[in-house]
C-alpha atoms as a PDB file:
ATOM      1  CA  UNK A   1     120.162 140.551 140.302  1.00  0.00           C
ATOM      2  CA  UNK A   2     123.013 139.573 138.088  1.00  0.00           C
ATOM      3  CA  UNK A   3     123.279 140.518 134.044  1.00  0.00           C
ATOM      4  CA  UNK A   4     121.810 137.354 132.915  1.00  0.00           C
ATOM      5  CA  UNK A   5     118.551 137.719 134.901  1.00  0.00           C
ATOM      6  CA  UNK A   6     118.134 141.148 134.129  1.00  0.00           C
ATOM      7  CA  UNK A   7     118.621 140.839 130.312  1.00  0.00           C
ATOM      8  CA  UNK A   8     115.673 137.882 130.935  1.00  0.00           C
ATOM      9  CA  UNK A   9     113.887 140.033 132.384  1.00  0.00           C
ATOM     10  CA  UNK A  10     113.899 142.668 129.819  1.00  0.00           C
ATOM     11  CA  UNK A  11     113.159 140.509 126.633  1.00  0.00           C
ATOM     12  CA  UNK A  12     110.297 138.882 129.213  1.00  0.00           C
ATOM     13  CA  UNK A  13     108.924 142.543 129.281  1.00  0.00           C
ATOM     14  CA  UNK A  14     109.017 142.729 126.177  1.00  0.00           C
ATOM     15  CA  UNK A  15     106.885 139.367 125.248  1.00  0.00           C
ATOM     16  CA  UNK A  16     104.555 140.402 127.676  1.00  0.00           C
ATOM     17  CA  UNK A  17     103.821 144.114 126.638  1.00  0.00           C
ATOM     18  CA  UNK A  18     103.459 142.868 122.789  1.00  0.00           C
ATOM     19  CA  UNK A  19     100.884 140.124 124.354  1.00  0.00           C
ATOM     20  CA  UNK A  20     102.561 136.917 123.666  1.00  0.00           C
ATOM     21  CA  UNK A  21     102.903 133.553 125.415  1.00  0.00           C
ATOM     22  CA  UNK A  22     106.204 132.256 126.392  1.00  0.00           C
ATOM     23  CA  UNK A  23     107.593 128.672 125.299  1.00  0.00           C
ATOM     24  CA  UNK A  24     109.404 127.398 128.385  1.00  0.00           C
ATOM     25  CA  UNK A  25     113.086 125.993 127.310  1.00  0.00           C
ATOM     26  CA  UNK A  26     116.504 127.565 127.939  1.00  0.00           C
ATOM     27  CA  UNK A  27     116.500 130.344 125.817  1.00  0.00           C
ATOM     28  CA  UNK A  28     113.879 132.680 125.513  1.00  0.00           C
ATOM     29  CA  UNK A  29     111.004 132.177 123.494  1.00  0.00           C
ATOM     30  CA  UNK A  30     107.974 133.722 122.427  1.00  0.00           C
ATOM     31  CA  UNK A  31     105.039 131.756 120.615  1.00  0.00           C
ATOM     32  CA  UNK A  32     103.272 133.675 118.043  1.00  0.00           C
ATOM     33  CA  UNK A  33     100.472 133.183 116.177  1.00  0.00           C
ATOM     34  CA  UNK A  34      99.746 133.059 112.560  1.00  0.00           C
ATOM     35  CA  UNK A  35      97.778 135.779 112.290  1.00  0.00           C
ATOM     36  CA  UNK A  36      99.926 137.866 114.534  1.00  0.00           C
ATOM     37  CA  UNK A  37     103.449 137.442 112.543  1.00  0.00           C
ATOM     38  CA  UNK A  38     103.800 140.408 110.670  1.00  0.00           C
ATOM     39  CA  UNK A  39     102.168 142.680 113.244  1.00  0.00           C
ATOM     40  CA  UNK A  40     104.528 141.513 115.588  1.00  0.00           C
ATOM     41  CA  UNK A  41     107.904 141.512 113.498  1.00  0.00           C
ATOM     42  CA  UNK A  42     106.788 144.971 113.044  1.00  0.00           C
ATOM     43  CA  UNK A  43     106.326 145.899 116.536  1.00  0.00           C
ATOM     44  CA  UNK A  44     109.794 144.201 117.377  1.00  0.00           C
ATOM     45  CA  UNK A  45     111.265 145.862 114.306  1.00  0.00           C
ATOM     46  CA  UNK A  46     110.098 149.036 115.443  1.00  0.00           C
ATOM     47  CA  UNK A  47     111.830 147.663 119.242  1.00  0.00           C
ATOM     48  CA  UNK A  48     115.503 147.568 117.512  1.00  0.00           C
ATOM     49  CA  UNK A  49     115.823 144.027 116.491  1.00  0.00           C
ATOM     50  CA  UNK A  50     117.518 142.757 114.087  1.00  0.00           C
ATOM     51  CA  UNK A  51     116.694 138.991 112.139  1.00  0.00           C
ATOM     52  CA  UNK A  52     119.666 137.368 112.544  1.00  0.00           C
ATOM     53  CA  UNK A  53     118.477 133.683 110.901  1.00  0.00           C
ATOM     54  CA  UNK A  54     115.852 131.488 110.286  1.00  0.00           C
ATOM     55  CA  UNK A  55     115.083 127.808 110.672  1.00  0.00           C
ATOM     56  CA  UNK A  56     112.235 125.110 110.499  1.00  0.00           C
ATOM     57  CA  UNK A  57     111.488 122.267 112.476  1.00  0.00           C
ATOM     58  CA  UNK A  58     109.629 119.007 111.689  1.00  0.00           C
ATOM     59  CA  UNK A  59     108.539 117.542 114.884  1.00  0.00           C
ATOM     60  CA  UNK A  60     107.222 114.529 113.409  1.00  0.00           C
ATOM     61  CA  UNK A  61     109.200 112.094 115.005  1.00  0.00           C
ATOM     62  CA  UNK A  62     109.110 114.162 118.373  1.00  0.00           C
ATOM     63  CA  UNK A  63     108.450 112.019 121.250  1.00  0.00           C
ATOM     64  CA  UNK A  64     106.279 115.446 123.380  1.00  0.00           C
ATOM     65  CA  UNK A  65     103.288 116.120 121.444  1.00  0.00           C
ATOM     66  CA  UNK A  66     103.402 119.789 118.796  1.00  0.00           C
ATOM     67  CA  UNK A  67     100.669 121.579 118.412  1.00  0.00           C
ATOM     68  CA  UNK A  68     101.231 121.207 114.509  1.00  0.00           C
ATOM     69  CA  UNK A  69     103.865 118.996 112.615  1.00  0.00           C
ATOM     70  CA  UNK A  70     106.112 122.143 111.617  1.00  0.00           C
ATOM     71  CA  UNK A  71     107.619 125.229 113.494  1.00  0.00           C
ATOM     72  CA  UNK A  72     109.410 128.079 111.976  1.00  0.00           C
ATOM     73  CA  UNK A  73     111.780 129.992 114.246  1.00  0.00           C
ATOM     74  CA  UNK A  74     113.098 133.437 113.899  1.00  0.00           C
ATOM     75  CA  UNK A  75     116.494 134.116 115.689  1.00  0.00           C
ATOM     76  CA  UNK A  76     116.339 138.177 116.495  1.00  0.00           C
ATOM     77  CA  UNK A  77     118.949 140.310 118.660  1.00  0.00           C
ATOM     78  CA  UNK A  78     119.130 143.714 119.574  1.00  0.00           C
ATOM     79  CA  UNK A  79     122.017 144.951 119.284  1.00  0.00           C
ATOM     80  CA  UNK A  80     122.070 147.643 121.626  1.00  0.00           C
ATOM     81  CA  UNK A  81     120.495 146.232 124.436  1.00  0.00           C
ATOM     82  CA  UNK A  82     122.336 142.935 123.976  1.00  0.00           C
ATOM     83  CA  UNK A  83     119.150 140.877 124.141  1.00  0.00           C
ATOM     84  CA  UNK A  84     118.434 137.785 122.250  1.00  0.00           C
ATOM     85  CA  UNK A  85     114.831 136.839 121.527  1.00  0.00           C
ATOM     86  CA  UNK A  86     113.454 133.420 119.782  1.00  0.00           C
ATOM     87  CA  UNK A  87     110.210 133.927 117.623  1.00  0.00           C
ATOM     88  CA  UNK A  88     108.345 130.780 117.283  1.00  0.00           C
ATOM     89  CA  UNK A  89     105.471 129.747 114.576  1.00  0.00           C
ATOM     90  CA  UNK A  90     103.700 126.606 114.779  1.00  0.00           C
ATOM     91  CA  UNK A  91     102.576 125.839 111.399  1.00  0.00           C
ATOM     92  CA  UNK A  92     100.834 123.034 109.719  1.00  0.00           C
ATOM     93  CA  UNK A  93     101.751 120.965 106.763  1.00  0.00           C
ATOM     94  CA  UNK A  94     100.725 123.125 103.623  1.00  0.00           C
ATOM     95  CA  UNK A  95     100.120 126.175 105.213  1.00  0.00           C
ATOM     96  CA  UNK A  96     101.446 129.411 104.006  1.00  0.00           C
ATOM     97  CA  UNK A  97     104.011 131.536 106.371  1.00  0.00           C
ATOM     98  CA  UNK A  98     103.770 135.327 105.340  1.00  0.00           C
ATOM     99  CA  UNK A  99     107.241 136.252 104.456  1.00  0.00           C
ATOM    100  CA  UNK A 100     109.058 138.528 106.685  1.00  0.00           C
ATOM    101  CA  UNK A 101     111.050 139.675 104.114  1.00  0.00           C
ATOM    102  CA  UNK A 102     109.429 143.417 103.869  1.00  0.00           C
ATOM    103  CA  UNK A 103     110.140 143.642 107.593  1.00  0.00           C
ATOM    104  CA  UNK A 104     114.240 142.451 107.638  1.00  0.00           C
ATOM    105  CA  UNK A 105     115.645 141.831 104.166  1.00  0.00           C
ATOM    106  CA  UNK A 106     118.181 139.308 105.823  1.00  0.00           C
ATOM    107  CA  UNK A 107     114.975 136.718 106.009  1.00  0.00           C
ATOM    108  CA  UNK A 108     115.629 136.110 102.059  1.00  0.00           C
ATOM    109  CA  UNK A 109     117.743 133.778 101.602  1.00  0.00           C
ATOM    110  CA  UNK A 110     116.686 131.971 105.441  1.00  0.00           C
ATOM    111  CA  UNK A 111     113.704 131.898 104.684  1.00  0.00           C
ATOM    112  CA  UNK A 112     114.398 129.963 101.164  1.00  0.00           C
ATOM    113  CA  UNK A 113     116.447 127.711 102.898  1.00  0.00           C
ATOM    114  CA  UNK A 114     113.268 126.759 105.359  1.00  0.00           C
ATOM    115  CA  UNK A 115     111.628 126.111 101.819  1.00  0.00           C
ATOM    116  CA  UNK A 116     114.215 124.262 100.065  1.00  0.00           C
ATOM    117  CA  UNK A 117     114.715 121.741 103.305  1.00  0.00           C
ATOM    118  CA  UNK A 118     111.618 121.488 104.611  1.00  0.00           C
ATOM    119  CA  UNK A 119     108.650 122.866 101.833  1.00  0.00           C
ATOM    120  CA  UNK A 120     107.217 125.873 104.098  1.00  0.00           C
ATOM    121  CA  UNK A 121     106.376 128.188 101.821  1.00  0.00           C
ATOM    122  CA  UNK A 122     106.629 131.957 102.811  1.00  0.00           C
ATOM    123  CA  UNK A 123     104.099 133.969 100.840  1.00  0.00           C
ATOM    124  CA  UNK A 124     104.808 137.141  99.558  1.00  0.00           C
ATOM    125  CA  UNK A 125     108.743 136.335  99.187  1.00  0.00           C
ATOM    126  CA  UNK A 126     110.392 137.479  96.420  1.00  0.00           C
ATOM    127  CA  UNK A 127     112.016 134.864  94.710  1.00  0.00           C
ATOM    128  CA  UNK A 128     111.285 131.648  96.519  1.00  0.00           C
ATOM    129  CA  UNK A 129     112.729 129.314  94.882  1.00  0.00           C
ATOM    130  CA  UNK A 130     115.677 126.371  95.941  1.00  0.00           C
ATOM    131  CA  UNK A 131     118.657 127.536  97.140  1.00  0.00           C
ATOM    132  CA  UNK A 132     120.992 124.208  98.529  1.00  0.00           C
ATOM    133  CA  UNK A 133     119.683 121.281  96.608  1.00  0.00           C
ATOM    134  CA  UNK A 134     119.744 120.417  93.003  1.00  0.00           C
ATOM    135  CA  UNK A 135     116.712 121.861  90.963  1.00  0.00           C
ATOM    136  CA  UNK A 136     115.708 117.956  89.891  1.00  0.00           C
ATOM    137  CA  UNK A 137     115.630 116.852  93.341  1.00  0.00           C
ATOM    138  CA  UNK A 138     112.255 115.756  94.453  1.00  0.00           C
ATOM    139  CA  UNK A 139     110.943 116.628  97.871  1.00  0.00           C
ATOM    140  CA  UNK A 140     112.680 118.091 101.268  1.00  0.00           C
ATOM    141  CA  UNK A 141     115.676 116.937 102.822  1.00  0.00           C
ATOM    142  CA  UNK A 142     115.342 117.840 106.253  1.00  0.00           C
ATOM    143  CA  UNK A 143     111.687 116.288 106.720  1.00  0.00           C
ATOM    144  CA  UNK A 144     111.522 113.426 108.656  1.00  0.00           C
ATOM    145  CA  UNK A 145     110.250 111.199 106.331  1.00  0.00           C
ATOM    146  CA  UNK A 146     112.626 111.783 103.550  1.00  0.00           C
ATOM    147  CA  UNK A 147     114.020 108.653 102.322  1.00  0.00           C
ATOM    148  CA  UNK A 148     117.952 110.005 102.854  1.00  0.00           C
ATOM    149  CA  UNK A 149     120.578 106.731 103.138  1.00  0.00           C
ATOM    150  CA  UNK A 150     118.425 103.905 102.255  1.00  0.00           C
ATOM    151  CA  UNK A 151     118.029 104.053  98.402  1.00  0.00           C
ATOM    152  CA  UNK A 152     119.862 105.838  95.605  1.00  0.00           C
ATOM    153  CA  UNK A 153     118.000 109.068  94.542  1.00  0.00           C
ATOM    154  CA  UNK A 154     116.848 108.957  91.037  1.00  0.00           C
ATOM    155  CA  UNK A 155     116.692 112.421  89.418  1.00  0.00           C
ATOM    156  CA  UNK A 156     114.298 113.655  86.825  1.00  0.00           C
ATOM    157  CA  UNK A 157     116.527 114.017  83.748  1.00  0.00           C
ATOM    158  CA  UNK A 158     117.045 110.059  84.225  1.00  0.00           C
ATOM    159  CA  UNK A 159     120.469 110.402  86.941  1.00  0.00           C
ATOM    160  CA  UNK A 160     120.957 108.588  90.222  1.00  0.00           C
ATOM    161  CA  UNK A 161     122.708 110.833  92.927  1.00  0.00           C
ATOM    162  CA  UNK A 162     124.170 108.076  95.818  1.00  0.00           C
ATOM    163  CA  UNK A 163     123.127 109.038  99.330  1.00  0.00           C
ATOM    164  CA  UNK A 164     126.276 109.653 100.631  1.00  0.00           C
ATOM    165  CA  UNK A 165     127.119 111.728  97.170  1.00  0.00           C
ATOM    166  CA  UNK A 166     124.724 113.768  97.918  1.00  0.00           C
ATOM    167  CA  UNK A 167     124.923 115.025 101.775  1.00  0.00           C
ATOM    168  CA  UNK A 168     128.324 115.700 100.165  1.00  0.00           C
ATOM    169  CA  UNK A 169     127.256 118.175  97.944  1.00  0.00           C
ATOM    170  CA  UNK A 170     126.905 116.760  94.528  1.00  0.00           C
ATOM    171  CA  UNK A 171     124.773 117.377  92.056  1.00  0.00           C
ATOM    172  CA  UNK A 172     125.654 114.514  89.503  1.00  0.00           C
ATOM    173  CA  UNK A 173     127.219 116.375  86.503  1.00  0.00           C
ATOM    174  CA  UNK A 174     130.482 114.691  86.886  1.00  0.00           C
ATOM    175  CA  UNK A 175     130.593 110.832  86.275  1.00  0.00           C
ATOM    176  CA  UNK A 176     133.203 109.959  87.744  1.00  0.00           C
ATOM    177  CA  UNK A 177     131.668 111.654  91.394  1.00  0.00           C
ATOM    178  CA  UNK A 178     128.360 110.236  91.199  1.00  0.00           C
ATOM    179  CA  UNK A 179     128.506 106.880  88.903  1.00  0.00           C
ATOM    180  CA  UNK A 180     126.270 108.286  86.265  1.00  0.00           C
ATOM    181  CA  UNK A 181     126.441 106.926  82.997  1.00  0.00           C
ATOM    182  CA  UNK A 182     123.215 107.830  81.591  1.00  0.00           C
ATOM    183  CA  UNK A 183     120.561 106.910  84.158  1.00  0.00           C
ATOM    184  CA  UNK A 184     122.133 103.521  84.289  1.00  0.00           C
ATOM    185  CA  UNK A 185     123.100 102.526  87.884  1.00  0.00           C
ATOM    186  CA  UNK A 186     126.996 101.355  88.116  1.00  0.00           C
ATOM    187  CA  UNK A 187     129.224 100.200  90.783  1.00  0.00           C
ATOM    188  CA  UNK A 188     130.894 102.765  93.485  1.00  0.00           C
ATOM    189  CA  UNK A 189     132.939 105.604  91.377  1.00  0.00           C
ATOM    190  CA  UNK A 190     136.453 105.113  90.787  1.00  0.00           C
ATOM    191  CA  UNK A 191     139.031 108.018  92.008  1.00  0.00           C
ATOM    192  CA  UNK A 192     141.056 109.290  89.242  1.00  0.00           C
ATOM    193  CA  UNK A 193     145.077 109.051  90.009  1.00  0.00           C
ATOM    194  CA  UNK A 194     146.600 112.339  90.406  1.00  0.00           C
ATOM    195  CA  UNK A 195     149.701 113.123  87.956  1.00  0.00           C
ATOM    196  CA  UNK A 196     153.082 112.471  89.421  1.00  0.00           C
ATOM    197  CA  UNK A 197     154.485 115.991  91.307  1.00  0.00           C
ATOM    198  CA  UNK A 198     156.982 117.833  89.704  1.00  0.00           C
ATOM    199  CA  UNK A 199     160.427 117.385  90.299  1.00  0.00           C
ATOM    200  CA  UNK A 200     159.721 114.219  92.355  1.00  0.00           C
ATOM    201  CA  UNK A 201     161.740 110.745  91.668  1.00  0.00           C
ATOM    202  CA  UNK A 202     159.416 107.916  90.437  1.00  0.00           C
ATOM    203  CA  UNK A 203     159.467 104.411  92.531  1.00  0.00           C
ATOM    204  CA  UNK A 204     160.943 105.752  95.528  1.00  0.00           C
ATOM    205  CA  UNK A 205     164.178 106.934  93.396  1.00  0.00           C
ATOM    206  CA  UNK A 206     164.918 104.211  92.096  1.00  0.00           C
ATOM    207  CA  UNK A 207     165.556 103.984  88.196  1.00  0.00           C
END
């Protein structure tokens, strides 16, 4: 049996003993339920893994049916063993995810992230709060239904924040980025010209 099937093998051992179903794909995955999440980060804690990320999906737009609109997934390795193991949570809209941040301390800011993008909340986090997009944006970027590219995004304090301005990274405290000028909508933003380089001839050279 080569490496590859015997490092399946293992994590599959693994699933099984801790009593949990597998989600066929490519890479392995374990389904877990609600209930079960902390019990099992635990027990997997406890096994030598390590969280390594977090990230949500919105299958609302999937064409093969969910068993709820939302999934969280928790990307864990063990180090030592050199085995890779996918934690998945299918979650419904508005339903509280325990945090797993007493377990790994690295699912802080991940697990924020999942909020700020998508609106899973994580009880029992710490500080959940944004962590990518501006404080006066309304609603989750990474949902399928969120209205990214067809209108201008009007902010709370009275700005508007231009699609493409914004998957850029802007937050609309510069005019001149973002065409604000006082919750008034204006053309596209002009780009201020640079000052001429030092030590560099004018027109080319010429006088």
């Amino acid at each position: 049996m080569d490496t590859l099937n015997v490092l399946a093998s293992e994590v599959q051992g693994i699933v099984r003993r801790i009593g949990l179903e597998v989600e066929p794909g490519l890479e392995p995955t374990a389904l877990v339920p609600l209930e079960r999440l902390e019990e099992v980060a635990h027990e997997l804690r406890l096994e030598g893994f390590m969280l390594l990320d977090v990230v949500g999906i919105d299958y609302l737009e999937y064409v093969e049916p969910r068993p709820e609109r939302f999934a969280v997934v928790y990307n864990l390795y063990h180090p030592h063993r050199n085995l890779r193991l996918f934690l998945k949570l299918y979650v419904a809209d508005g339903v509280e995810v325990p945090s797993l941040y007493p377990v790994w301390r690295a699912a802080n800011y991940t697990e924020r992230e999942v909020f700020d993008l998508l609106g899973i909340r994580f009880g029992g986090h710490p500080d959940l709060r944004k962590i990518l997009t501006p404080e006066d944006l309304e609603g989750h970027p990474l949902r399928k239904d969120f209205p990214i590219g067809e209108s201008p995004t009007l902010f709370n304090d009275g700005r508007f924040l231009d699609p493409s301005a914004f998957r850029a990274g802007l937050k609309g405290s510069q005019r001149g980025l973002t065409g604000w000028r006082g919750g008034e909508r204006v053309g596209r933003p002009s780009v201020p010209s640079l000052p001429p380089t030092p030590g560099r001839p004018e027109n080319g050279g010429k006088a």
